[in-house]
Protein backbone atom coordinates (compact mmCIF):
# COMPACT_ATOMS: atom_id res chain seq x y z
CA UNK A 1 0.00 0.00 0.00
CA UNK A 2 0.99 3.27 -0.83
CA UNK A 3 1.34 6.38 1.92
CA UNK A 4 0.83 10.05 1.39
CA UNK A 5 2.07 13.25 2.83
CA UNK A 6 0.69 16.51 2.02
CA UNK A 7 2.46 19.88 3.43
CA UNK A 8 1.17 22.96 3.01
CA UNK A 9 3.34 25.88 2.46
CA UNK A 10 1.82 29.32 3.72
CA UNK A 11 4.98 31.05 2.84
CA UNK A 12 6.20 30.21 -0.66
CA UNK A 13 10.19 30.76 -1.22
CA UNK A 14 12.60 28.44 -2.61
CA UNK A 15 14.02 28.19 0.58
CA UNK A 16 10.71 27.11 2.27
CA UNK A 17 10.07 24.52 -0.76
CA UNK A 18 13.87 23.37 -0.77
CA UNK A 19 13.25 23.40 3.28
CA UNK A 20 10.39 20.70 3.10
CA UNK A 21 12.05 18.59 0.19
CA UNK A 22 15.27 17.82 2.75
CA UNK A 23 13.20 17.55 5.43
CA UNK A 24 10.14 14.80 4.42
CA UNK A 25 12.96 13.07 1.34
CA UNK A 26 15.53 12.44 4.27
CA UNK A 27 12.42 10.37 6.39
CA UNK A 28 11.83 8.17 3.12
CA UNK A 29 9.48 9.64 1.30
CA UNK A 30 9.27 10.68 -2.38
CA UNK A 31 8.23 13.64 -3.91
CA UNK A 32 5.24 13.20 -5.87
CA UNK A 33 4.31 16.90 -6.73
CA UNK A 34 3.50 20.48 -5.79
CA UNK A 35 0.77 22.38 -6.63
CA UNK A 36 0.59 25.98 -6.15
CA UNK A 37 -2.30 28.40 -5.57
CA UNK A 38 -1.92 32.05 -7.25
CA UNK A 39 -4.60 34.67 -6.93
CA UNK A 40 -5.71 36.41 -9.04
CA UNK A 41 -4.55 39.30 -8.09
CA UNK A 42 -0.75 38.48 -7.94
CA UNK A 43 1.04 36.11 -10.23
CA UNK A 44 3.17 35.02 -6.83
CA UNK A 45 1.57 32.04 -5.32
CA UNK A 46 0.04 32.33 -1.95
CA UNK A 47 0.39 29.29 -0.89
CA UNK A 48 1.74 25.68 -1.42
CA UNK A 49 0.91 22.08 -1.16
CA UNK A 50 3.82 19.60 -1.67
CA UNK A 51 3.18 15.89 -2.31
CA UNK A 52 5.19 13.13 -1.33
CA UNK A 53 4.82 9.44 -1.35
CA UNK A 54 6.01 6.17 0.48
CA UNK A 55 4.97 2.19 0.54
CA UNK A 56 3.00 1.89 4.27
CA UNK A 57 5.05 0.18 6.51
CA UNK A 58 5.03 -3.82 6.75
CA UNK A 59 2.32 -3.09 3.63
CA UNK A 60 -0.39 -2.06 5.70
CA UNK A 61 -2.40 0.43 5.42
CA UNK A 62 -1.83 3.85 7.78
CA UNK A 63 -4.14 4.63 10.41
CA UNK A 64 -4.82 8.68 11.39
């Protein structure tokens, strides 16, 4: 089975991103993806949610 880990970014910066990366990638996960939210006012994104993937330990599912 297959775990996910979301983390939202409420401060957007490629140190904040690279941040995250080192962090969740050096506890085994993967990075799946990041998906940004821009308004419409600004072409900077306001926030950030960063994706990131692992197989579930012993191949069970996760619980909470």
């Amino acid at each position: 089975m297959i775990e996910y880990k979301v983390v939202e970014l409420a401060v957007v910066t490629d140190e904040s991103i690279e941040e995250v990366l080192n962090r969740w990638t050096l506890q085994g996960w993967h990075f799946d993806s990041v998906q940004f939210v821009v308004r419409e006012a600004s072409k900077r994104p306001s926030m950030a949610f960063v994706m990131f993937t692992r197989e579930a330990a012993n191949g069970h599912q996760p619980v909470g």
